[in-house]
Structure formats: structure tokens, C-alpha cells
Protein backbone atom coordinates (compact mmCIF):
# COMPACT_ATOMS: atom_id res chain seq x y z
CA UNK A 1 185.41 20.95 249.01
CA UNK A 2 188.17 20.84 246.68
CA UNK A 3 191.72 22.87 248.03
CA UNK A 4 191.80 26.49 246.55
CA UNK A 5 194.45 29.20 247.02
CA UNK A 6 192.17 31.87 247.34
CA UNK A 7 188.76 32.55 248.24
CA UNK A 8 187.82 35.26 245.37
CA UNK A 9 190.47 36.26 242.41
CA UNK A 10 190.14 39.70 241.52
CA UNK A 11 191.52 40.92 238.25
CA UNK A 12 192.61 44.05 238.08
CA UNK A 13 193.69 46.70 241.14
CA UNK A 14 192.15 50.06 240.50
CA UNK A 15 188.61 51.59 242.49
CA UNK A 16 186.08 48.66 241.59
CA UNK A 17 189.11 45.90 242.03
CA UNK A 18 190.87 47.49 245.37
CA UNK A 19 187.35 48.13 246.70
CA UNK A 20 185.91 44.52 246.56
CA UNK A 21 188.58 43.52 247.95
CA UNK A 22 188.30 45.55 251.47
CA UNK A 23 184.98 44.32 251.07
CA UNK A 24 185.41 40.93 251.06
CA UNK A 25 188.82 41.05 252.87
CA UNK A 26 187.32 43.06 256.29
CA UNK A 27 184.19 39.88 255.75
CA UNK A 28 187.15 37.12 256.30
CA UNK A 29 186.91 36.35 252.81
CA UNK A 30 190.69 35.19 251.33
CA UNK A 31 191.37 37.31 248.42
CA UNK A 32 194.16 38.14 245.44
CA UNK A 33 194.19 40.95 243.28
CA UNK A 34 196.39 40.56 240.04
CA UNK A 35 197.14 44.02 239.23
CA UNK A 36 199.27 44.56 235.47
CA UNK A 37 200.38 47.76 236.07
CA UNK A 38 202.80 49.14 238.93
CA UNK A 39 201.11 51.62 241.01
CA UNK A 40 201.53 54.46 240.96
CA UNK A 41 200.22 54.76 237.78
CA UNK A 42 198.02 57.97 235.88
CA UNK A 43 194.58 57.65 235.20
CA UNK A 44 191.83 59.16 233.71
CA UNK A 45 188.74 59.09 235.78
CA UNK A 46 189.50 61.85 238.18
CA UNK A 47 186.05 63.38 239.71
CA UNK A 48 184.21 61.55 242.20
CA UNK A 49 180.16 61.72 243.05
CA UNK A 50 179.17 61.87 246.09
CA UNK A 51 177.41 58.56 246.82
CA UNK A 52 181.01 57.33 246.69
CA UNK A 53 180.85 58.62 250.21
CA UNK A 54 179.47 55.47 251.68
CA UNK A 55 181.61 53.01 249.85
CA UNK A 56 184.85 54.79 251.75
CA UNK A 57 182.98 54.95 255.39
CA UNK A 58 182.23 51.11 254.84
CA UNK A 59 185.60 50.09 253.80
CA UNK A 60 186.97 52.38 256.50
CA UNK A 61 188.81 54.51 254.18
CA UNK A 62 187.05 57.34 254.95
CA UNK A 63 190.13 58.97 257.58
CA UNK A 64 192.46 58.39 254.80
CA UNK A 65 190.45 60.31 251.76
CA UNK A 66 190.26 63.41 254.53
CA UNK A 67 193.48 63.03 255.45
CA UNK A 68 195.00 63.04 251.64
CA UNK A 69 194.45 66.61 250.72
CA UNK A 70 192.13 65.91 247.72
CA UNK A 71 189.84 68.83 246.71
CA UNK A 72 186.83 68.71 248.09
CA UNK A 73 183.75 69.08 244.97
CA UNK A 74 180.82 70.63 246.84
CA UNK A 75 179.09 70.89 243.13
CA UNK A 76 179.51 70.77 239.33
CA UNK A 77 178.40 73.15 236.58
CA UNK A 78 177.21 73.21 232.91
CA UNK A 79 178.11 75.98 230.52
CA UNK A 80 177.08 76.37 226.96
CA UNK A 81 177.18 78.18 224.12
CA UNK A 82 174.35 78.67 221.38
CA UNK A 83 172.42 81.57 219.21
CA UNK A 84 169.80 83.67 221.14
CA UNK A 85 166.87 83.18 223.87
CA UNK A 86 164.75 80.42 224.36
CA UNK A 87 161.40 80.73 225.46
CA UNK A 88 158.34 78.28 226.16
CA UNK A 89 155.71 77.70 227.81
CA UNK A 90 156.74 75.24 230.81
CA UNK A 91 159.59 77.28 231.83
CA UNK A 92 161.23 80.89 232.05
CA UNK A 93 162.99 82.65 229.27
CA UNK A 94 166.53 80.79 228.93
CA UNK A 95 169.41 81.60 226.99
CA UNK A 96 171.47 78.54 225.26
CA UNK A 97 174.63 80.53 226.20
CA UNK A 98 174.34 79.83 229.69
CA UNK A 99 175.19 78.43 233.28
CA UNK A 100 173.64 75.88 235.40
CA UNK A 101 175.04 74.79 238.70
CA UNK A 102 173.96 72.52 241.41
CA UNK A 103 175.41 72.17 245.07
CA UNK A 104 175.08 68.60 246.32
CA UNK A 105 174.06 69.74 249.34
CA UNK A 106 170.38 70.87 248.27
CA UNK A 107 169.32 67.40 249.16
CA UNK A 108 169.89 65.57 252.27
CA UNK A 109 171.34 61.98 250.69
CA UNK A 110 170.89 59.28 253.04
CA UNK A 111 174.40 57.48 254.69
CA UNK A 112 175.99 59.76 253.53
CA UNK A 113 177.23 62.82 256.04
CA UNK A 114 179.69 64.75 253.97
CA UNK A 115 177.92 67.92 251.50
CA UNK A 116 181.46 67.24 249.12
CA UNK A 117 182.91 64.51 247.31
CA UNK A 118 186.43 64.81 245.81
CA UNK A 119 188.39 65.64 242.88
CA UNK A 120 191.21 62.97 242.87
CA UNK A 121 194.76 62.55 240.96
CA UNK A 122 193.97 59.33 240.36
CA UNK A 123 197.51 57.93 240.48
CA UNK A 124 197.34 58.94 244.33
CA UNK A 125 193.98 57.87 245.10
CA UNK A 126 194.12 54.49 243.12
CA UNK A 127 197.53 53.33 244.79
CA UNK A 128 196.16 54.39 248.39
CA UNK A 129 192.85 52.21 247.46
CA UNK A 130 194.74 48.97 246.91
CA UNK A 131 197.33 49.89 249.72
CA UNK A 132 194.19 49.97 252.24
CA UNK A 133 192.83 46.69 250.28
CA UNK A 134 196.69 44.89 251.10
CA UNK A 135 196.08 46.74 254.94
CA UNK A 136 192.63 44.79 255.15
CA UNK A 137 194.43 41.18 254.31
CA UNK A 138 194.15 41.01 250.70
CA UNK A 139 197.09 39.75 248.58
CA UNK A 140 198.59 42.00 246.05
CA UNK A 141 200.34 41.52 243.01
CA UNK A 142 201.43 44.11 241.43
CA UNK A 143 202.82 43.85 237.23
CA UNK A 144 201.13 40.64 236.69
CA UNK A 145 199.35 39.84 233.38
CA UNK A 146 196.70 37.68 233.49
CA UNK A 147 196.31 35.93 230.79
CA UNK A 148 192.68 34.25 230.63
CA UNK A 149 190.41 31.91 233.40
CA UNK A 150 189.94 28.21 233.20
CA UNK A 151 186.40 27.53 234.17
CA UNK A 152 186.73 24.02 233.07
CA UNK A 153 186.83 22.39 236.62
CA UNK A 154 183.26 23.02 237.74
CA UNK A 155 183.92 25.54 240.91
CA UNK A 156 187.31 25.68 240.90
CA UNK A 157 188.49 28.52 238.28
CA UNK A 158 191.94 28.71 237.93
CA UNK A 159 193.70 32.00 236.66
CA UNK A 160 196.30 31.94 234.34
CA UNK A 161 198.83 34.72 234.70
CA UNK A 162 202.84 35.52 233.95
CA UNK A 163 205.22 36.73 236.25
CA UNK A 164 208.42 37.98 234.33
CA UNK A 165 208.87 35.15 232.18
CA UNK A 166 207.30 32.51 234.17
CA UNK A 167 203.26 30.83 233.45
CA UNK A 168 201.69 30.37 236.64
CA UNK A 169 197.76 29.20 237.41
CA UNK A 170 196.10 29.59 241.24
CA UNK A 171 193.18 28.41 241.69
CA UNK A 172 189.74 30.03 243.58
CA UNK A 173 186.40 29.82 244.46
CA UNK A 174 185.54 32.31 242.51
CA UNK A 175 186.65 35.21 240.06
CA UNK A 176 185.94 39.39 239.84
CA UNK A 177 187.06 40.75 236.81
CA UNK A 178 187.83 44.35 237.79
CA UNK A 179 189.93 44.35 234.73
CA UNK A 180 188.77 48.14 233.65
CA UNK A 181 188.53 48.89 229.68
CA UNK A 182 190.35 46.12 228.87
CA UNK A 183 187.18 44.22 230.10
CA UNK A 184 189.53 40.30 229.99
CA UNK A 185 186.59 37.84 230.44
CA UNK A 186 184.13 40.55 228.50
CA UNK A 187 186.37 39.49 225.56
CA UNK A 188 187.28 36.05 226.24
CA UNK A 189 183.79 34.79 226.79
CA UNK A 190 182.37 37.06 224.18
CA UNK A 191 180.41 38.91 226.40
CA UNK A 192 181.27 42.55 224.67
CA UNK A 193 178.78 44.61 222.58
CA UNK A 194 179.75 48.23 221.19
CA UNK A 195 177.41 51.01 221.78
CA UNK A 196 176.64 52.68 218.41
CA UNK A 197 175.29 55.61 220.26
CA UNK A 198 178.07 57.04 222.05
CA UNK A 199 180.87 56.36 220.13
CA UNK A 200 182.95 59.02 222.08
CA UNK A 201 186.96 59.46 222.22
CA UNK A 202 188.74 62.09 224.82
CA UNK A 203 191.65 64.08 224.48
CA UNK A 204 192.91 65.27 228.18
CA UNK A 205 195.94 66.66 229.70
CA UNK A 206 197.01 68.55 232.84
CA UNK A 207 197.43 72.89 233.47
CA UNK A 208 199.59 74.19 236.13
CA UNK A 209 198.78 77.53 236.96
CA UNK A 210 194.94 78.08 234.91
CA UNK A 211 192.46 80.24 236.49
CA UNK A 212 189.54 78.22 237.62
CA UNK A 213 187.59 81.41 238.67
CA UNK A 214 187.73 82.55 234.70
CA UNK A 215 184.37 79.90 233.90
CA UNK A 216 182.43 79.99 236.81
CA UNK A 217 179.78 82.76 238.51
CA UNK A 218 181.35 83.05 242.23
CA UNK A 219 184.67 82.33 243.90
CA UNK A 220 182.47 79.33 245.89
CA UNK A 221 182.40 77.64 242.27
CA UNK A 222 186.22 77.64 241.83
CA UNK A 223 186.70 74.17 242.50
CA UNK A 224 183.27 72.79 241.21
CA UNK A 225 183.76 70.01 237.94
CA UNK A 226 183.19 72.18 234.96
CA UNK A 227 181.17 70.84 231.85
CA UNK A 228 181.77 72.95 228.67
CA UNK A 229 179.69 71.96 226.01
CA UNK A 230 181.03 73.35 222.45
CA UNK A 231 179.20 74.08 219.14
CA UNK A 232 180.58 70.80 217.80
CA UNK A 233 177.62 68.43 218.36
CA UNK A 234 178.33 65.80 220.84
CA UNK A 235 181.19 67.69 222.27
CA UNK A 236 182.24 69.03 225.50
CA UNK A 237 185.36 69.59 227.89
CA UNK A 238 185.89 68.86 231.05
CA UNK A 239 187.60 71.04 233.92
CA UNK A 240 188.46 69.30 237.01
CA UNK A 241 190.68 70.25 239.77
CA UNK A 242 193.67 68.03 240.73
CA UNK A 243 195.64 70.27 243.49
CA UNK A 244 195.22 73.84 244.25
CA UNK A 245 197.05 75.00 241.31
CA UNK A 246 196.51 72.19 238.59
CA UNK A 247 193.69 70.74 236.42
CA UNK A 248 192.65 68.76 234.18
CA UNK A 249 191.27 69.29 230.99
CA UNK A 250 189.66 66.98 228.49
CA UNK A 251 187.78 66.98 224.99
CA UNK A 252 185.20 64.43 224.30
CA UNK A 253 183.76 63.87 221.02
CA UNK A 254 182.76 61.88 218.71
CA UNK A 255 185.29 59.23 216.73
CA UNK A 256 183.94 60.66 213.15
CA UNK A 257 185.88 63.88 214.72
CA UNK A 258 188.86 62.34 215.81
CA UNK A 259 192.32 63.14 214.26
CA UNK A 260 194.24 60.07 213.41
CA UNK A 261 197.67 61.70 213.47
CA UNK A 262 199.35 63.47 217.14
CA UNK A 263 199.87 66.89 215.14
CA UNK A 264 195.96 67.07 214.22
CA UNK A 265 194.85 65.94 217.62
CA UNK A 266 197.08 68.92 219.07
CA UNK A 267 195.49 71.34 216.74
CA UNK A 268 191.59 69.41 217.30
CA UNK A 269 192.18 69.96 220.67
CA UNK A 270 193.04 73.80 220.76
CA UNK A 271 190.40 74.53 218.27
CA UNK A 272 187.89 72.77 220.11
CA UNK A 273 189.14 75.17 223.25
CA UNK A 274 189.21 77.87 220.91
CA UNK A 275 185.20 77.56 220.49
CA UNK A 276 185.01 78.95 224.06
CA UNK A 277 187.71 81.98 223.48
CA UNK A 278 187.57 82.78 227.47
CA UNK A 279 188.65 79.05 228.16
CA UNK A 280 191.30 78.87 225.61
CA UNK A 281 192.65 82.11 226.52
CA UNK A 282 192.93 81.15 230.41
CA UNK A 283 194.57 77.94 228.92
CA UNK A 284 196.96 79.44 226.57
CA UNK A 285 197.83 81.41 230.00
CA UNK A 286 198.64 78.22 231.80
CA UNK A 287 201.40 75.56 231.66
CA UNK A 288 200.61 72.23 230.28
CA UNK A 289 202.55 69.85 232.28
CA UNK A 290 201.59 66.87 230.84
CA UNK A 291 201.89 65.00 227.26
CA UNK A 292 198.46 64.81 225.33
CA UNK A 293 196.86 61.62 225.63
CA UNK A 294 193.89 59.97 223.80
CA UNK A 295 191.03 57.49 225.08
CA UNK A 296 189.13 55.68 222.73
CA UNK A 297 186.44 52.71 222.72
CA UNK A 298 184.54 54.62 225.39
CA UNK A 299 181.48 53.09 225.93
CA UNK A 300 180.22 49.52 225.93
CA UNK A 301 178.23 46.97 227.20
CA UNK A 302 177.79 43.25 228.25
CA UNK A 303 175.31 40.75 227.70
CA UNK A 304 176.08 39.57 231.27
CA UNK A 305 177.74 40.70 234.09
CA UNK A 306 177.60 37.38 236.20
CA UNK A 307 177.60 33.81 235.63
CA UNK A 308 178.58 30.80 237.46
CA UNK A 309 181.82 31.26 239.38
CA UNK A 310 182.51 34.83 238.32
CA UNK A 311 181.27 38.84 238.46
CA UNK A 312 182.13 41.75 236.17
CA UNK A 313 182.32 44.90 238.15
CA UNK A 314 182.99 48.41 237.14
CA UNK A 315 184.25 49.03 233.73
CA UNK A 316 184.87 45.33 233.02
CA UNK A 317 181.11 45.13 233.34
CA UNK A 318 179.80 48.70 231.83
CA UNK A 319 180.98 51.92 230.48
CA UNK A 320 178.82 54.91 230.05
CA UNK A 321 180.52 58.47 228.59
CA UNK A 322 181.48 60.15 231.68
CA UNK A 323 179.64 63.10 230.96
CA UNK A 324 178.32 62.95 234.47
CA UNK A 325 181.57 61.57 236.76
CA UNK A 326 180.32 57.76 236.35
CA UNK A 327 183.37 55.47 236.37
CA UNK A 328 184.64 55.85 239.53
CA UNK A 329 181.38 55.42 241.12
CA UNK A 330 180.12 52.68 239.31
CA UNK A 331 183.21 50.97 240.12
CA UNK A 332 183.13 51.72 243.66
CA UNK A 333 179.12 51.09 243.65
CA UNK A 334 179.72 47.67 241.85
CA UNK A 335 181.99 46.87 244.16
CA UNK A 336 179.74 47.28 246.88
CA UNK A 337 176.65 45.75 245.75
CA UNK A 338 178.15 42.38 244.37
CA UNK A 339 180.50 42.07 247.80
CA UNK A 340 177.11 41.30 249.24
CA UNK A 341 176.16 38.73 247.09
CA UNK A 342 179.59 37.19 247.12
CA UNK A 343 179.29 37.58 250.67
CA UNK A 344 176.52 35.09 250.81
CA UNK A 345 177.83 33.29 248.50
CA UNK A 346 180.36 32.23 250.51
CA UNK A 347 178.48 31.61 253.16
CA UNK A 348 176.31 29.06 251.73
CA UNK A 349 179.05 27.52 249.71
CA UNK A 350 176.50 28.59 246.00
CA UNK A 351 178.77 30.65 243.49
CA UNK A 352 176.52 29.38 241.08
CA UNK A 353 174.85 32.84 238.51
CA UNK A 354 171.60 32.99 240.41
CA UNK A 355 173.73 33.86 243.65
CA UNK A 356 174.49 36.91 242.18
CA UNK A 357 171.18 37.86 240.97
CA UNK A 358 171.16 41.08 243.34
CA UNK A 359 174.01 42.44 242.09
CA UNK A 360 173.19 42.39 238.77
CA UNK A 361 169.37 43.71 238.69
CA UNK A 362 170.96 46.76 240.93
CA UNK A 363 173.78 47.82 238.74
CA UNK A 364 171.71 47.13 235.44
CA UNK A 365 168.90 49.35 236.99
CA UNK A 366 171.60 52.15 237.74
CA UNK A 367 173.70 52.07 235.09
CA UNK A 368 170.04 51.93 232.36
CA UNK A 369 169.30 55.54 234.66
CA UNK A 370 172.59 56.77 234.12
CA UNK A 371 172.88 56.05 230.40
CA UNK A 372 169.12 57.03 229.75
CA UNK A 373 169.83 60.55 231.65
CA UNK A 374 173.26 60.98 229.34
CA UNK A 375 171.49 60.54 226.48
CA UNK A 376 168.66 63.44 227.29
CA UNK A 377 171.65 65.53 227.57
CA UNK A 378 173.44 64.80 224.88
CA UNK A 379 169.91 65.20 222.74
CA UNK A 380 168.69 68.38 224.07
CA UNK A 381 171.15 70.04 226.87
CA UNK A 382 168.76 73.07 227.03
CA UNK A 383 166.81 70.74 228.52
CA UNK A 384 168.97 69.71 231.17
CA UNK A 385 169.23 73.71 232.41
CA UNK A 386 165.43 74.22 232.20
CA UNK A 387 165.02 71.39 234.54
CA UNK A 388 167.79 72.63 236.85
CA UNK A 389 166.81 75.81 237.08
CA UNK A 390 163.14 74.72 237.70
CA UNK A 391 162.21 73.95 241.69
CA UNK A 392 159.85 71.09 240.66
CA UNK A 393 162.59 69.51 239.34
CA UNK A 394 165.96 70.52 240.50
CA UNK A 395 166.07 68.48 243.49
CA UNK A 396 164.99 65.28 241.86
CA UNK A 397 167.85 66.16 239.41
CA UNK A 398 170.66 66.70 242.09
CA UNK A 399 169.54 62.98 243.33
CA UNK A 400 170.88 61.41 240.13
CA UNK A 401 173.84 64.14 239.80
CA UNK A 402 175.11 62.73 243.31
CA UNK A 403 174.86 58.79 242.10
CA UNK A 404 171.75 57.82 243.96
CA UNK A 405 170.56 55.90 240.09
CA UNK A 406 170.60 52.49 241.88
CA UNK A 407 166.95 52.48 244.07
CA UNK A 408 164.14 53.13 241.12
CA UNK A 409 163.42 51.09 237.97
CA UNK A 410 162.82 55.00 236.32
CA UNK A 411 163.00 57.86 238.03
CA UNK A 412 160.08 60.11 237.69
CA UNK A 413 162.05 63.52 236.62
CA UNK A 414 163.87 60.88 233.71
CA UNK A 415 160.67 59.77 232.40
CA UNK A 416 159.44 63.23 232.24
CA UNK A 417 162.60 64.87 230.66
CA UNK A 418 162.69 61.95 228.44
CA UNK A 419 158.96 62.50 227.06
CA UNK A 420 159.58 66.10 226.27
CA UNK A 421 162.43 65.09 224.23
CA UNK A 422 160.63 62.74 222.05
CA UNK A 423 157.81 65.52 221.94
CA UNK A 424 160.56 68.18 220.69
CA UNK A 425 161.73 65.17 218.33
CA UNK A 426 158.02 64.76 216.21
CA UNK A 427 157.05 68.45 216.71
CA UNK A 428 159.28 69.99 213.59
CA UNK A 429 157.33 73.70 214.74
CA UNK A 430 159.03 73.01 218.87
CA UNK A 431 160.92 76.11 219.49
CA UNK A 432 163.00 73.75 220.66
CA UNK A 433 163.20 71.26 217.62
CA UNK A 434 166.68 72.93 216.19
CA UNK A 435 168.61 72.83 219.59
CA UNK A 436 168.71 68.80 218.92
CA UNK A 437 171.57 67.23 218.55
CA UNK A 438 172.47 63.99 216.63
CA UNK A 439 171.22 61.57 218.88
CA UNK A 440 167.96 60.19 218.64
CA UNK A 441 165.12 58.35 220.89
CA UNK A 442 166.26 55.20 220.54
CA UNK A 443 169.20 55.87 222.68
CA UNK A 444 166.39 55.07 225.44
CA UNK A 445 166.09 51.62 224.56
CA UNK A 446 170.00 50.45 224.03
CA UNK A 447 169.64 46.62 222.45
CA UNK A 448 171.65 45.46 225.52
């Protein structure tokens, strides 16, 4: 076998990056990670789900998440606003201008033993993630650009990054891109398509001092995610705790809504808040401690995810609006299921595509579930609180809410919730019919 550096490259150090790493690292796997920034850095990103819970206890991170002081998120809640009562057939009298909450611990989720996940600042959790990764044996280099990946020398890739001033190449068995939104082989191999479904952009800063308790039912709920949907189709906030006395709050919408200029995404931003006159006020109440900051090019695709000599993980490989806390854990989950295969891989001495063929029926199967469930959402939130608030359903619901997406092709309650939808779509006469929103069907059957 030809000399190599490195057993695995990894591009890129945050969750899905540091993560693989520990993997592969604790399996006596030689690995670098080529990280561009200098940690700490901020993030967006910063609510976890809880099936993250089993990619910490098998990385052995686990002591250091309790031990960090993160808030613990023992649930998340949906509030909206709309005109009047609902009523049909299938389900109780609802009111559009309402609350639905789950607990996570209203179903027993297998490995894992904690009824929380956290809330994270990411520029904490991230740097602690690649500091266990270095702790585990992996090599870490932090503020190094890679530039691109030879693949020309058939199992020997070499990666082409700059320190400083200075061109340097290493060469490995085989290469993760972990690269996040930036997605480097996505572009250079031209593996990139743009959803034209959710063409979403975010608008987020940090509160000192706002008044969780002013949005939710109970004092329990204080620290739950909050989801704020707003009368602006397509458009919601988010309200996540960082510490005891700070959040974060975000607007998503929809780029035809998006304010070129800093001055109108100031003012898009407060009257989106203003929609929802008890959150702005609490806001308006509170000290923003941080500089507005924009996200764009939200979510994507790839037409694949593996091929000979190299994986995509986490946002490199897929990005789905985070409507429902998805980029962490798909990172982390990404991270877990293609260690395996690389695992394997290594073993038999095959980094060929088809070794990776695990990996990327698993993360195509959950990230299809997550996107399909978004997209009921986005169409017809009411129906997202009917099914809830419904005991047939709830508990298949909180299943997906805590990340478990990964184990069925389609998930019963999806199919179901995704029927009724394009039942309300044909049936002009649904009582339902006008609480659509822009999307349509199709969204179920993305052309990637």
C-alpha cells in the first residue's frame, strides 16, 4: 500500500467534522481535521435533539456536555397566530392562534437515557467537540484553508491546503468533507443542486435579559425551543436559550422577503417581531448584545454524498430549514453512521463508493423524513397541532421531533399527515383549504 500521512482527512472542524473524528480516532483510525476558522468561533445552529444523546455517550463526551452548564431542553413548542376556530371532523375544535408543546419524554427512545437534550452557545460547544476529537488522537489544524482534493492518484487523495502564505498537499486514504455550508467538494465536483422549495434566509441575534416565561403556558416551558410562526407565509422565529439570562432569536423567511440593505433588514426584523406584539414587546424590554447577522442559501442538496475515496457528512452533504433543530443532529448522526462504514472500510483495505453504501441509504432515508415532515408544516401548520394534540398520533410525532427519522423508509404518522394535505390541497370547499400556505405537494417528491 502506497505511504499516506493520514488515515482519513476531514475537512472542516465543527459537530459532523469533530465528531467523525472521535469516531474514527477512539477505532485507531489516523486522522486530520483542517479546520479554517480559529475556534472559538459563533455559530448558528444552537438547539440540539435529543437523539444527539447517543452520539456524545459513544464518543465519550457525554461527562463533558453535563459538566458544561448548557441548558437542558426537556421540550419545544409551536405558537401561532391566525383568524378564528377551526373545526372538523377528525379532530377537536382548534384555534389557529394557538400552542402546541411536546415533552421528549412521552416516549421512551431507545440508547438513549437522558428525558433532555441541550440548548448550546455553539462557540462553546463546537470548540469543546474538536478539543475532545484532538483528546481522542486526532490532529488539529486550526485556520487552514483548504483549497480543493486531488483524486487523481487512484486511493491516495491528496488535500491541498495554505498555511499563512505557504501551499501544502498531505496525502490520505481517504477524505470527509465536513466542510458545513460551504459544502468544498459539493462545489468542486459539481455535486450541488438548489432546493426551489425552501428558499429560506434567517436573520438572528442574541437578548440579555428577555423574559422566556412571556410565550410559553407554565414556568416548566421556560427553557423549551420556541417556534413562532408569523402571518407572513413561510415565516417564523425562533427562541432558544443560550445561558440563564440570554437567547437567541431568529427570523426565517423567504429570500423574495429579504431586505438587501442592513437598515431594511433591522426594520424586517422588528416588524416581523412586531406581528406577535407580546414577543416584540418582551424584546424591546431586553438588551441585544449582539450585531444582526444574516444566513442565506439555506437549503440544498447533493446528487451524492459518497463516492470512491471520499464521504459528505452533515451540511456538506444536506441542508434542510431548521424548522425542527436538524443541523446539529444530522451532523452528529452523519457522523456516526458513515464512521461505521469507514470503519470497515479500513478494515478491509475497500474505500471504493459501494463501501459506503450504508451510510448513504441511512442518512438519505432520514434526511427524505425530515424534509417531507418540514414541508407538511410549512403547508398546513394547523395540521401539525391537530396531530399533536391528538393521542393516536402525538407519540408517533414526538419520535421524529426527537431525531429518531433514520429507521423507516416512511413513517406511518408522515404518510398520513401528508395525505390529508394533498386532500385539503384538491378539496377547494376543506375548511381547511385557506390555512395553506405557498408550498405545494410536490415538495414530497424533491427531484434530488
Amino acid at each position: 500500500m502506497e505511504h499516506v500521512d493520514f488515515d482519513i482527512g476531514i475537512i472542516g472542524g465543527g459537530p459532523g467534522g469533530s465528531s467523525i473524528a472521535s469516531y474514527l480516532a477512539k477505532a485507531g483510525l489516523t486522522c486530520v481535521i483542517f479546520e479554517r476558522d480559529l475556534f472559538p468561533r459563533p455559530h448558528v445552529g444552537e438547539s440540539l435533539v435529543p437523539s444527539s444523546t447517543r452520539v456524545f455517550k459513544e464518543i465519550g463526551f457525554m461527562d463533558k456536555m453535563e459538566a458544561a452548564g448548557f441548558p437542558k431542553k426537556y421540550g419545544a413548542a409551536w405558537t401561532t397566530s391566525g383568524r378564528g376556530p377551526i373545526y372538523a371532523d377528525s379532530f377537536d375544535g382548534l384555534e389557529p392562534d394557538c400552542y402546541a408543546g411536546v415533552r421528549f419524554d412521552e416516549r421512551v427512545q431507545p440508547g438513549v437515557d437522558r428525558n433532555y437534550t441541550f440548548h448550546v452557545d455553539r462557540g462553546k460547544f463546537d470548540l469543546m467537540l474538536l478539543q475532545h476529537a484532538h483528546e481522542l488522537g486526532a490532529t488539529v489544524y486550526e485556520g487552514v484553508q483548504v483549497r480543493n482534493v486531488d483524486f487523481s492518484e487512484e486511493n491516495r487523495p491528496r488535500i491541498n491546503f495554505t498555511i499563512g502564505k505557504r501551499d501544502i498537499s498531505t496525502n490520505v486514504r481517504m477524505v470527509v468533507d465536513a466542510s458545513g455550508r460551504r459544502t468544498l467538494l459539493g462545489n468542486q465536483l459539481k455535486l450541488r443542486i438548489r432546493d426551489t422549495v425552501f428558499d429560506q434566509y434567517a436573520l438572528h441575534t442574541w437578548f440579555e435579559g428577555y423574559d422566556r416565561s412571556i410565550m410559553s403556558t407554565d414556568e416548566a416551558q421556560r427553557d423549551f425551543i420556541f417556534i413562532h410562526f408569523l402571518p407572513l407565509t413561510n415565516t417564523w422565529v425562533w427562541q432558544i436559550p443560550i445561558t440563564e439570562t440570554i437567547t437567541s432569536i431568529g427570523v426565517v423567511t423567504q429570500k423574495q422577503n429579504f431586505a438587501k440593505s442592513r437598515k431594511e433588514r433591522e426594520q424586517f426584523f422588528w416588524s416581523c417581531l412586531e406581528s406577535r406584539p407580546e414577543l416584540a414587546e418582551g424584546l424591546r424590554a431586553a438588551n441585544q448584545i449582539r450585531p444582526l447577522k444574516d444566513e442565506g442559501d439555506y437549503s440544498y442538496a447533493m446528487k451524492q454524498i459518497c463516492g470512491d475515496n471520499f464521504v459528505l457528512i452533515g451540511d456538506a452533504a444536506r441542508f434542510v430549514d431548521p424548522i425542527f433543530s436538524t443541523g446539529v443532529s444530522i451532523a452528529l448522526n452523519s457522523a456516526r453512521f458513515s464512521a461505521a462504514d469507514i470503519i470497515r472500510a479500513a478494515e478491509s483495505g475497500d474505500f471504493r463508493k459501494q463501501s459506503f453504501q450504508n451510510y448513504e441509504t441511512t442518512l438519505r432515508r432520514g434526511t427524505k423524513n425530515w424534509y417531507e415532515f418540514i414541508s407538511v408544516y410549512y403547508r398546513l401548520n394547523v395540521l401539525f397541532t391537530a396531530f399533536v394534540q391528538d393521542p393516536r398520533y402525538r407519540i408517533d410525532v414526538v419520535k421524529l421531533l426527537q431525531g429518531d427519522v433514520y429507521d423507516e423508509d416512511e413513517p406511518a404518522v408522515l404518510k398520513l399527515m401528508k395525505e390529508i394535505v394533498t386532500e385539503v390541497e384538491r378539496n377547494e370547499d376543506h375548511i381547511w383549504h385557506h390555512y395553506l400556505g405557498e408550498l405545494t405537494s410536490h415538495a414530497f417528491a424533491p427531484a434530488f
